[in-house]
C-alpha atoms as a PDB file:
ATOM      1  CA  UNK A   1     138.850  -4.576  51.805  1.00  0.00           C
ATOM      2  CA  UNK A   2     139.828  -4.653  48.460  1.00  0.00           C
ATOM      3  CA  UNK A   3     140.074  -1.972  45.440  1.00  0.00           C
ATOM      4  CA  UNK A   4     141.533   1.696  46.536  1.00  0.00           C
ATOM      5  CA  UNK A   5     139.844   4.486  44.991  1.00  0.00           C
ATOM      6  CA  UNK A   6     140.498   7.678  44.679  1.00  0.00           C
ATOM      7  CA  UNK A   7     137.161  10.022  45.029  1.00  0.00           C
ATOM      8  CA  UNK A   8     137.754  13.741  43.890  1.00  0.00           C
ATOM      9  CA  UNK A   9     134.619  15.619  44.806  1.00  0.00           C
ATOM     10  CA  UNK A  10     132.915  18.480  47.107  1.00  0.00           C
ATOM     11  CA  UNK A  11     131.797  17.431  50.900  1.00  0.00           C
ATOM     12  CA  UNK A  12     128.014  17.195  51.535  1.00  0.00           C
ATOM     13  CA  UNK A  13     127.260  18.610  55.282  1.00  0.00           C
ATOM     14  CA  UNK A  14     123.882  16.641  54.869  1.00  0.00           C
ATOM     15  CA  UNK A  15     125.792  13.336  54.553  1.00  0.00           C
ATOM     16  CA  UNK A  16     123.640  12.649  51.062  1.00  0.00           C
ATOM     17  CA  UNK A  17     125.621  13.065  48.430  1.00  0.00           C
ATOM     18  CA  UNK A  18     129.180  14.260  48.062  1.00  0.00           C
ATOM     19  CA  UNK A  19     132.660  12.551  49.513  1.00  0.00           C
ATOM     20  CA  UNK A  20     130.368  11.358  52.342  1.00  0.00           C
ATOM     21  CA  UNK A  21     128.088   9.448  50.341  1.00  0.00           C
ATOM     22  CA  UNK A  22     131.453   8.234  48.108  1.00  0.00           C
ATOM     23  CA  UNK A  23     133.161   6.571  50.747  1.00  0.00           C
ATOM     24  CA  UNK A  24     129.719   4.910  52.285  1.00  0.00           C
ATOM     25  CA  UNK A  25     129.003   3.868  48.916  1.00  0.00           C
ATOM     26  CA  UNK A  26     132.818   2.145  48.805  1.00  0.00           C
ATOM     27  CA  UNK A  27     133.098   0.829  51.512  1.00  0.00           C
ATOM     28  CA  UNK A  28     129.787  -1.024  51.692  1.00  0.00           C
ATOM     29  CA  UNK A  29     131.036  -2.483  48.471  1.00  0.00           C
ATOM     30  CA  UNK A  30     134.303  -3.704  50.544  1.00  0.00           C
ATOM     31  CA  UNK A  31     136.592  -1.447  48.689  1.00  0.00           C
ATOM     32  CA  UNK A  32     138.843   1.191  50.225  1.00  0.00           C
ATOM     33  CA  UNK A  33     137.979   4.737  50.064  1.00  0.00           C
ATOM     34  CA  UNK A  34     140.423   7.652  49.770  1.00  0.00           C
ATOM     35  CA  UNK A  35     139.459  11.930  48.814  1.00  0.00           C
ATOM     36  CA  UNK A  36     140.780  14.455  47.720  1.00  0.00           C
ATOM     37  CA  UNK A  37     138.039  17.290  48.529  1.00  0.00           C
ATOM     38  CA  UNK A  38     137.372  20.157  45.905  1.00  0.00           C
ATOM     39  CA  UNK A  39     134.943  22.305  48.066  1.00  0.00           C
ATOM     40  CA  UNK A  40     133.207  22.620  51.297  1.00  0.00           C
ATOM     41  CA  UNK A  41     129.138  22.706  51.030  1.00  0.00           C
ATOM     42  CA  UNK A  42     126.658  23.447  53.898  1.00  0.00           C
ATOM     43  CA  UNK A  43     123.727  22.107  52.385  1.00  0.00           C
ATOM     44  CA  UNK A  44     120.899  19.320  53.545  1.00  0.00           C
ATOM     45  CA  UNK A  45     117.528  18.146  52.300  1.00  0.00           C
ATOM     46  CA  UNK A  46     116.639  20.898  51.477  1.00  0.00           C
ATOM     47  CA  UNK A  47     119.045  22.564  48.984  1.00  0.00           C
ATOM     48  CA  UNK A  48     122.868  23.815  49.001  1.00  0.00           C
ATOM     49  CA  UNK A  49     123.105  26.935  51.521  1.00  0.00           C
ATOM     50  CA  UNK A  50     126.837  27.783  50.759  1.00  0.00           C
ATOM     51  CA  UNK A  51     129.908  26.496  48.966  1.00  0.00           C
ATOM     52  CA  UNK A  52     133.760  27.130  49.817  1.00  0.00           C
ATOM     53  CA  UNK A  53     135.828  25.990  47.122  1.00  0.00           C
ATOM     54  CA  UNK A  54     139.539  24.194  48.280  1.00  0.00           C
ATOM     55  CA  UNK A  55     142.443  26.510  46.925  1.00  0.00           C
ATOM     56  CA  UNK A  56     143.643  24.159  43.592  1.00  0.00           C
ATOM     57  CA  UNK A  57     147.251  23.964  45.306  1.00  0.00           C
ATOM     58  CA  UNK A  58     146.301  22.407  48.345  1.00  0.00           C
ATOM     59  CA  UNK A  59     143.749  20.052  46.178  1.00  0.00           C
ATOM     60  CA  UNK A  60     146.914  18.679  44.426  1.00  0.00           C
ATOM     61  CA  UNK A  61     148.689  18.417  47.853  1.00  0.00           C
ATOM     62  CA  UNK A  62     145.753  16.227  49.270  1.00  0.00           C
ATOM     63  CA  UNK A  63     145.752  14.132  45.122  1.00  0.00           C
ATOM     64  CA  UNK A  64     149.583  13.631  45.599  1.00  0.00           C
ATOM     65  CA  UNK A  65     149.730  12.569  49.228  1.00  0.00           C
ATOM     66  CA  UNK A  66     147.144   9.859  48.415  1.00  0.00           C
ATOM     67  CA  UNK A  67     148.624   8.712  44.823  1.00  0.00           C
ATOM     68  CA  UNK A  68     152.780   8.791  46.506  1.00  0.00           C
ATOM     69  CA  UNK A  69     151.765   6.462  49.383  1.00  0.00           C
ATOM     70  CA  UNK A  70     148.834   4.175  49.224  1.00  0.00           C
ATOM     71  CA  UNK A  71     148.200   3.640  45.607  1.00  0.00           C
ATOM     72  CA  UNK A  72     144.870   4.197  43.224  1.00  0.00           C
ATOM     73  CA  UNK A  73     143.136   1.151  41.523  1.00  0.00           C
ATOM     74  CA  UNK A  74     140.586   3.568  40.280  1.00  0.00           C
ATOM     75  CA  UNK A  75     139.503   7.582  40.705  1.00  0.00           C
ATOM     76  CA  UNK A  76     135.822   8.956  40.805  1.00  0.00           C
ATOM     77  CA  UNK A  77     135.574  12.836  39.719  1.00  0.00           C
ATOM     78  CA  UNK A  78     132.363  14.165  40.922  1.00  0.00           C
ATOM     79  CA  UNK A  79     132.166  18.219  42.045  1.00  0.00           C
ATOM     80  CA  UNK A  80     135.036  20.330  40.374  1.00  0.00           C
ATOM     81  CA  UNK A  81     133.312  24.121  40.489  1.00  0.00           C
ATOM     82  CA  UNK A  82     135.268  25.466  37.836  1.00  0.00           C
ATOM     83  CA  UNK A  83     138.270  25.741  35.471  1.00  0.00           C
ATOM     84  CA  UNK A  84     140.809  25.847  37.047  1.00  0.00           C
ATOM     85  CA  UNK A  85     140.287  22.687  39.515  1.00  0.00           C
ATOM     86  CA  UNK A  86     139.431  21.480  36.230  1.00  0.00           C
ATOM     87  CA  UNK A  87     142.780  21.679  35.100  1.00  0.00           C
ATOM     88  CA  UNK A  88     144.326  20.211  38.324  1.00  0.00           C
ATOM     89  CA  UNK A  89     142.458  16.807  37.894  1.00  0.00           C
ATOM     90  CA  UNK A  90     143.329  16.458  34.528  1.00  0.00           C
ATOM     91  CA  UNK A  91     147.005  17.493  35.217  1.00  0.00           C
ATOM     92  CA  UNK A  92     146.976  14.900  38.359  1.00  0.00           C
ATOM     93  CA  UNK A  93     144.838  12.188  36.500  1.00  0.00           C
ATOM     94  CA  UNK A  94     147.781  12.251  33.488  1.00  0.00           C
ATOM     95  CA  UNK A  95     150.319  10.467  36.532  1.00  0.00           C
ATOM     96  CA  UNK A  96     147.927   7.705  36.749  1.00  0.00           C
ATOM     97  CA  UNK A  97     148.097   5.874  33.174  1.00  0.00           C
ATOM     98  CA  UNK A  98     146.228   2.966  33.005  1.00  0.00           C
ATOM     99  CA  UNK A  99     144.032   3.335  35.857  1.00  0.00           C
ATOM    100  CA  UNK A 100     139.875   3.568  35.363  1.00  0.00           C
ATOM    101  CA  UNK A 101     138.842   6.578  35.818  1.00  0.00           C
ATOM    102  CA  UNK A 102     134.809   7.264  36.630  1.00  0.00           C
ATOM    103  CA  UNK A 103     133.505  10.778  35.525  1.00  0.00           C
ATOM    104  CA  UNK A 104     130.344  12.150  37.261  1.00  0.00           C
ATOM    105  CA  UNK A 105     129.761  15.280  35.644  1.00  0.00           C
ATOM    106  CA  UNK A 106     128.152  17.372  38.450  1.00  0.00           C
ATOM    107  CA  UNK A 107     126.589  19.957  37.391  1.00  0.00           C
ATOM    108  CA  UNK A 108     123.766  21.164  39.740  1.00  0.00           C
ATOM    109  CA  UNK A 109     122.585  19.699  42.879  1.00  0.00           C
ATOM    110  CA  UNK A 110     119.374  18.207  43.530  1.00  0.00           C
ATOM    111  CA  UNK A 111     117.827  21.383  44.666  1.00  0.00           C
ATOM    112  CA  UNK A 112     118.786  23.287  41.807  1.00  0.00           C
ATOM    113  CA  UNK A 113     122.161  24.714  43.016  1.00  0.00           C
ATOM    114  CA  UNK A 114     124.382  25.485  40.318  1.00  0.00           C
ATOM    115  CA  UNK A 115     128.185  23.837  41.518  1.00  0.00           C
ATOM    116  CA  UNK A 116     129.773  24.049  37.740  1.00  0.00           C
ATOM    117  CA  UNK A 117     130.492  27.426  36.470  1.00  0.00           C
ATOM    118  CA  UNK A 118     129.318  27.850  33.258  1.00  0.00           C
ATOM    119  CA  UNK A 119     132.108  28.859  31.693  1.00  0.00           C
ATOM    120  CA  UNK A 120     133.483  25.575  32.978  1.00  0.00           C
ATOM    121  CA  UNK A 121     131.192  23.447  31.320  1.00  0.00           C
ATOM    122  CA  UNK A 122     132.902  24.074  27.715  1.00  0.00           C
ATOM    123  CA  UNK A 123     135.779  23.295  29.565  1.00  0.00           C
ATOM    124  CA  UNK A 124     134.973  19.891  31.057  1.00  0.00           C
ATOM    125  CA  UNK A 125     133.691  18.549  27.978  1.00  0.00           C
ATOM    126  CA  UNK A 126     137.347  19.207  26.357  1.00  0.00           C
ATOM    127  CA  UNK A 127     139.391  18.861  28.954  1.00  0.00           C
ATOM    128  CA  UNK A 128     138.294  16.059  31.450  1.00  0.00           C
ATOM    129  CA  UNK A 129     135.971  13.696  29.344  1.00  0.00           C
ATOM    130  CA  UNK A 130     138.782  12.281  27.447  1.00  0.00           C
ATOM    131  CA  UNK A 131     140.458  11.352  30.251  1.00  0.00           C
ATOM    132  CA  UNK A 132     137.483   8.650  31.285  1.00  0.00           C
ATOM    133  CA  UNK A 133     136.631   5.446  31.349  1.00  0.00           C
ATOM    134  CA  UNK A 134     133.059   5.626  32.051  1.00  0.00           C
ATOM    135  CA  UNK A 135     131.179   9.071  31.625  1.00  0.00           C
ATOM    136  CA  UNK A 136     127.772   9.099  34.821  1.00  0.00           C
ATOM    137  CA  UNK A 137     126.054  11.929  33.692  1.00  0.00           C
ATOM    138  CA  UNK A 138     122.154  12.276  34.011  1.00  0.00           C
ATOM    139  CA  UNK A 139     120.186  13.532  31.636  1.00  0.00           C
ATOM    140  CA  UNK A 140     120.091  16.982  32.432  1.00  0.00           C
ATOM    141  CA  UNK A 141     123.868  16.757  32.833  1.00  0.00           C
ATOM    142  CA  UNK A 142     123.658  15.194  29.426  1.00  0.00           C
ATOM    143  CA  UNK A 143     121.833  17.506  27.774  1.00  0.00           C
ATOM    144  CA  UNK A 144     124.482  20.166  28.686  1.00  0.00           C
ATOM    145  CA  UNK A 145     127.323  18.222  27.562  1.00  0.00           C
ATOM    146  CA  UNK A 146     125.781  17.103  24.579  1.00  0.00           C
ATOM    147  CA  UNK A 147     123.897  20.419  23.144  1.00  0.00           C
ATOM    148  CA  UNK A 148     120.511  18.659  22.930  1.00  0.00           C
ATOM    149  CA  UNK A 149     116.710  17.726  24.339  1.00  0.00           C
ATOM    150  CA  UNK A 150     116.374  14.320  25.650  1.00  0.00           C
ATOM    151  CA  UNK A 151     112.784  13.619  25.981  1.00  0.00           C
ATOM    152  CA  UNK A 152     112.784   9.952  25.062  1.00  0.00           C
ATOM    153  CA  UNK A 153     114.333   6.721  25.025  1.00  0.00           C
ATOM    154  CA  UNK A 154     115.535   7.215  21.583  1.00  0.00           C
ATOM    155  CA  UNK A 155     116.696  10.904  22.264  1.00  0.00           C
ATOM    156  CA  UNK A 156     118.485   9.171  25.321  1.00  0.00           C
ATOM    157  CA  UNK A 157     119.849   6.593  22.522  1.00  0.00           C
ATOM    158  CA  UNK A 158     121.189   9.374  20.322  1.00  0.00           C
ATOM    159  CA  UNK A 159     122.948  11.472  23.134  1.00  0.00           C
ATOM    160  CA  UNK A 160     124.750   8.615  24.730  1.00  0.00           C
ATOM    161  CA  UNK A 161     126.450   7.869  21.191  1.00  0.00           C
ATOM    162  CA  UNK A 162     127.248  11.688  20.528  1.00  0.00           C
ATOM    163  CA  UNK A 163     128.929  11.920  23.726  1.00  0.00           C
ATOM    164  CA  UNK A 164     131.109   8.767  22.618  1.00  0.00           C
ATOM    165  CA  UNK A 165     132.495  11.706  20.110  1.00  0.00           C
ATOM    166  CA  UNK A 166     134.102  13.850  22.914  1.00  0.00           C
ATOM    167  CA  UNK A 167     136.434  10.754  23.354  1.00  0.00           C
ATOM    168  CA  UNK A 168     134.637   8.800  26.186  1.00  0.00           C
ATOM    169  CA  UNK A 169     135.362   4.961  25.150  1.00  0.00           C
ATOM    170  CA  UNK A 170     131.801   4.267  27.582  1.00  0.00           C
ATOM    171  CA  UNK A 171     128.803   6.483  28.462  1.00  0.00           C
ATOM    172  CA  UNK A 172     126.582   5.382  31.429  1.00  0.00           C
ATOM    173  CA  UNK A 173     123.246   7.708  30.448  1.00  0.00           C
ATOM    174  CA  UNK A 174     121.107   7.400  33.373  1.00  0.00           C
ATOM    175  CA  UNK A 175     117.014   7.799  32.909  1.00  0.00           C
ATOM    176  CA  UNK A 176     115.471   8.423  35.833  1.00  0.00           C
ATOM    177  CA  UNK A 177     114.719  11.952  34.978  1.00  0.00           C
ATOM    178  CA  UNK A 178     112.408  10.385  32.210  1.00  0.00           C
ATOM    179  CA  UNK A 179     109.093  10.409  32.724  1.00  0.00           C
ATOM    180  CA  UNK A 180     108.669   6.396  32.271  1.00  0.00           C
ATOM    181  CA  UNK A 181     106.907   3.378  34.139  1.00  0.00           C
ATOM    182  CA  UNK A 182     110.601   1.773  34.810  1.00  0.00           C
ATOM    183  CA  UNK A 183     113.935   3.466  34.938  1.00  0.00           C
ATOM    184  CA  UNK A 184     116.650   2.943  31.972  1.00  0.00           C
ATOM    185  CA  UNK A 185     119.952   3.459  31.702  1.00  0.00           C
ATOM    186  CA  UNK A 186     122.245   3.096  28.342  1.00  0.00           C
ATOM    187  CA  UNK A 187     125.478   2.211  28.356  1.00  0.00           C
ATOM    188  CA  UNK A 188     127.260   3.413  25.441  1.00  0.00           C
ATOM    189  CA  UNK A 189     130.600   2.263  24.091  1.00  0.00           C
ATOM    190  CA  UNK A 190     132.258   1.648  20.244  1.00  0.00           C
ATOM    191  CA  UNK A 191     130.560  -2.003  20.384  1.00  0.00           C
ATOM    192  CA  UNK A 192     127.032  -1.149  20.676  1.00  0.00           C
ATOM    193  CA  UNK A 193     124.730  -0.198  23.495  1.00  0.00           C
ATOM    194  CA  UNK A 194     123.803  -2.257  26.799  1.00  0.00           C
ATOM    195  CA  UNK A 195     120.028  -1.373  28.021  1.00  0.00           C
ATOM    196  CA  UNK A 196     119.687  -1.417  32.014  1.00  0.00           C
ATOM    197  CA  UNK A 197     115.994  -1.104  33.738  1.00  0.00           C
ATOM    198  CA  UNK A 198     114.904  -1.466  36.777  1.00  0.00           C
ATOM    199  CA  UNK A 199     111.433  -0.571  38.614  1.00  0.00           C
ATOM    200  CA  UNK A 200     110.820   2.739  39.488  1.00  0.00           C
ATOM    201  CA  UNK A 201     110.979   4.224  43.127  1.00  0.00           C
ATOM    202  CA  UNK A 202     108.509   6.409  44.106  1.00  0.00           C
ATOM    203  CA  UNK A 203     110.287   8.477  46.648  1.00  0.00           C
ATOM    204  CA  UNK A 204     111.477  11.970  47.297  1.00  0.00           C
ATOM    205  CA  UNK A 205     114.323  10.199  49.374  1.00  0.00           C
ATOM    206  CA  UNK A 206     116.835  10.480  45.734  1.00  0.00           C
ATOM    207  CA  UNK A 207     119.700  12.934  47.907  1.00  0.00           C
ATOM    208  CA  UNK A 208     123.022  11.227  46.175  1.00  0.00           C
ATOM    209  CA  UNK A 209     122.096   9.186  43.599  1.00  0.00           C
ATOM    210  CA  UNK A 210     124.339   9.938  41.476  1.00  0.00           C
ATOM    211  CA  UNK A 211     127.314  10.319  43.575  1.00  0.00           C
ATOM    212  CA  UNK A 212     126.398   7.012  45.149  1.00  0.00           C
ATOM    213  CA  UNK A 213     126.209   4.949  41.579  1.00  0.00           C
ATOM    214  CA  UNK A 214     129.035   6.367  40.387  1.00  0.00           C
ATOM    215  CA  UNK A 215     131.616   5.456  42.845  1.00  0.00           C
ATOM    216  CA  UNK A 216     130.163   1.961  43.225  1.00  0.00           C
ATOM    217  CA  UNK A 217     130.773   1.715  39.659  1.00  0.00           C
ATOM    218  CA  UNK A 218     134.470   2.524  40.884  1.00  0.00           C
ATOM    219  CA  UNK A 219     134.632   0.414  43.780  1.00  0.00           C
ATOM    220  CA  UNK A 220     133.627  -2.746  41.002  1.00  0.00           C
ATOM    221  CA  UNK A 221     136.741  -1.333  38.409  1.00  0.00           C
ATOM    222  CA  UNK A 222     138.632  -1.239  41.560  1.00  0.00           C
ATOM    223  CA  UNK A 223     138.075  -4.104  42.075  1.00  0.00           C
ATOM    224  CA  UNK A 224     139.026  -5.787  38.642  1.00  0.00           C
ATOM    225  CA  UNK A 225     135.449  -6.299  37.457  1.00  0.00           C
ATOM    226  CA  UNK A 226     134.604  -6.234  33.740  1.00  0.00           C
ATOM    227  CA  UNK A 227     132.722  -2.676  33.238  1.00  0.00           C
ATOM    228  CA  UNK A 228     129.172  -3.373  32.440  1.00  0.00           C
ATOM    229  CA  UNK A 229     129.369  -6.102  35.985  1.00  0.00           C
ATOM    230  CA  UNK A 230     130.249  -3.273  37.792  1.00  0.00           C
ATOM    231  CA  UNK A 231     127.483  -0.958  36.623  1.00  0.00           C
ATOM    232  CA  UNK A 232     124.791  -4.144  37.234  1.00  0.00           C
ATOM    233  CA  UNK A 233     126.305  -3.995  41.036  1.00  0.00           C
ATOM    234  CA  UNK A 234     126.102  -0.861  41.512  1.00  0.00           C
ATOM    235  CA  UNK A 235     122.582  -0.262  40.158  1.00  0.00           C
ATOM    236  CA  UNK A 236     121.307  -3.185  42.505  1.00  0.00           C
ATOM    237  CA  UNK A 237     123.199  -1.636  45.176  1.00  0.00           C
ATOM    238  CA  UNK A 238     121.014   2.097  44.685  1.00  0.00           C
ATOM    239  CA  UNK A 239     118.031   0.569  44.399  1.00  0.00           C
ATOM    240  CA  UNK A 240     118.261  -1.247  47.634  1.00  0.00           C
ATOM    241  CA  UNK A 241     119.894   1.777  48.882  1.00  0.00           C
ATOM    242  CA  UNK A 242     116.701   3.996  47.919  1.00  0.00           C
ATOM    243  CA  UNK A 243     114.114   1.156  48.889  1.00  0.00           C
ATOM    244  CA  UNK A 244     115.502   1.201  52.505  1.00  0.00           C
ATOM    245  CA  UNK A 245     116.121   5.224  52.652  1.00  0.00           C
ATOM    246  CA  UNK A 246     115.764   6.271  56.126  1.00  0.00           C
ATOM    247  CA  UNK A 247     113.392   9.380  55.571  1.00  0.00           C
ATOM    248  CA  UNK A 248     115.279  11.560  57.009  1.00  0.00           C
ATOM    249  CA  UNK A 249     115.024  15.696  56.089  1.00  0.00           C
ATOM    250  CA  UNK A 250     111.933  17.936  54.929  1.00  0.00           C
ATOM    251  CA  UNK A 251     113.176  17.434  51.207  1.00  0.00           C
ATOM    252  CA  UNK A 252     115.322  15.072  49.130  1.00  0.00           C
ATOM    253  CA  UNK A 253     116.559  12.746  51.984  1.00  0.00           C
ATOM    254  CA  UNK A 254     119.598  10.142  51.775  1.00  0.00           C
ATOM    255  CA  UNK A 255     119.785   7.067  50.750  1.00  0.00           C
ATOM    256  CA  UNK A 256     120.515   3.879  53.193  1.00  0.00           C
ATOM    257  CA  UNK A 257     124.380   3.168  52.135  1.00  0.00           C
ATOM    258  CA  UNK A 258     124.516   0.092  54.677  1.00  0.00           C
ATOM    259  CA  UNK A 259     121.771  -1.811  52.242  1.00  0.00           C
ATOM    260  CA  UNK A 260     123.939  -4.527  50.367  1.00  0.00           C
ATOM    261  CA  UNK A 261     121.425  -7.293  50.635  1.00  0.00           C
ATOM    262  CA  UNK A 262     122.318  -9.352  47.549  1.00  0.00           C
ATOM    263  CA  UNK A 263     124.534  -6.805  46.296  1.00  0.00           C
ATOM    264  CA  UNK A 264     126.761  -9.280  45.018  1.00  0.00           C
ATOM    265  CA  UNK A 265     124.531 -11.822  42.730  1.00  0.00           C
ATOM    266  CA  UNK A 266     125.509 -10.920  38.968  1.00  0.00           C
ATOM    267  CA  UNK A 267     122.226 -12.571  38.740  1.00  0.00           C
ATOM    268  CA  UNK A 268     119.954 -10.367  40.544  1.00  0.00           C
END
C-alpha cells in the first residue's frame, strides 16, 4: 500500500456510497484508507431512511488521532451536514499545510435526501472551498455553489470557471447529469480547461459515484501523481466499477469497487 488518506465523510449502511465506498475505492487503488466519520446514515437503494450526525468534538478527536500518529498524504471531504462540522474541517484541515485536499461537495443523496443544511451551503462555499485542491461537485451540486442553470456543455464551461473565483486553484465539473450521448467532465484550473468523456452507462446501478471518484482522485494525489493523471485513473476506475455493478437493491445499487482491470494504463 501506498498513499494515506484521510476520508472525512458520513457512513452509508447500504455499503454504496459514503466512508464505505471511500475506503473500497482506496484501497483497490493500493492506497491506505483512514476516516474520520461526520454522521451515521441508515439508508440503501432505495433512499436515506435516517441520519445521526457525530457530535463536532468527538469528530476532531477521531481527525487528530489519525493526523498525530499515522500521517495524511491527502484528505477527501465528502458529507459535513452543517455549519458547524463545517468549521471543524476547516479548523483541522489548517494543521495540514501542504497536503491535497479533495472536496466533494455533498449535497443531497441519490434519492433526493437533503444531507447539507441549507444554511450551510453559504457557508461551505466561503469557508471550505478555499481550502481545496480539487473541487468534485456534480452539476446539481454545482449549480448550488455557483448560483446558476447548467443545461449544456457550455453552461458546464462557464460554471466550472466561476467556481475557480471562490478560490479553488482546480474544479472537476462532472456531466453525467447532462442529458448527452457520452459523459463529460471539465477540469477547470488558472491554465485552461482539460475535457474528459467517456461512454455513457445505461444503468440505474450509479449508488456512490461520486464518493467513489472522488477519493480515487485522492488515493492518485496520495500517491504523488500529477492531478489531471489522477482524475484519468480514477474515471477508468468508475466506469469499470459501474460496468461490473453487481445489481444489487430495488433502486440505485452499488458499484463493483474490486473492478481495477487496467486501472493503471495512463493510456486507457
Amino acid at each position: 500500500m501506498k498513499g494515506r488518506v484521510l476520508i472525512i465523510a458520513g457512513s452509508d449502511s447500504g455499503g454504496g456510497a459514503g466512508i464505505q465506498a471511500d475506503i473500497k475505492a482506496v484501497t483497490a487503488l493500493a492506497g491506505f484508507a483512514m476516516t474520520a466519520i461526520t454522521a451515521l446514515t441508515a439508508q440503501n437503494t432505495l433512499g436515506v431512511q435516517g441520519v445521526f450526525p457525530v457530535p463536532v468534538n468527538f469528530l476532531r478527536l477521531q481527525i487528530r488521532s489519525v493526523v498525530d500518529d499515522l500521517g495524511v498524504d491527502a484528505v477527501k471531504t465528502g458529507m459535513l451536514g452543517d455549519v458547524a462540522t463545517i468549521d471543524a474541517v476547516v479548523e483541522e484541515l489548517a494543521r495540514l499545510p501542504g497536503v491535497p485536499v479533495v472536496i466533494d461537495p455533498v449535497m443531497v443523496a441519490k434519492g433526493g435526501h437533503k444531507l447539507l443544511a441549507d444554511e450551510a451551503v453559504d457557508h461551505l462555499r466561503r469557508t471550505l472551498l478555499p481550502r481545496a485542491t480539487v473541487l468534485t461537485p456534480n452539476l446539481p451540486e454545482a449549480e448550488l455553489l455557483a448560483g446558476r442553470t447548467i443545461a449544456t456543455e457550455a453552461d458546464m464551461r462557464q460554471a466550472a470557471l466561476a467556481l475557480l473565483g471562490f478560490g479553488v486553484p482546480a474544479v472537476l465539473l462532472k456531466g453525467g447529469h447532462l442529458d448527452s450521448a457520452d459523459v463529460l467532465d471539465l477540469l477547470a484550473t488558472a491554465e485552461g480547461v482539460v475535457e474528459f468523456r467517456s461512454q455513457r452507462l445505461h444503468t440505474r446501478h450509479t449508488h456512490g459515484t461520486g464518493c467513489t471518484l472522488a477519493s480515487a482522485i485522492a488515493a492518485g494525489l496520495a500517491q504523488g501523481m500529477a492531478l489531471v493523471d489522477a482524475i484519468a485513473r480514477a474515471r477508468r476506475y468508475v466506469h469499470r466499477a459501474i460496468a461490473s455493478a453487481p445489481g444489487y437493491g430495488a433502486g440505485h445499487g452499488p458499484l463493483d469497487h474490486a473492478n481495477t482491470v487496467d486501472v493503471t494504463r495512463l493510456d486507457a
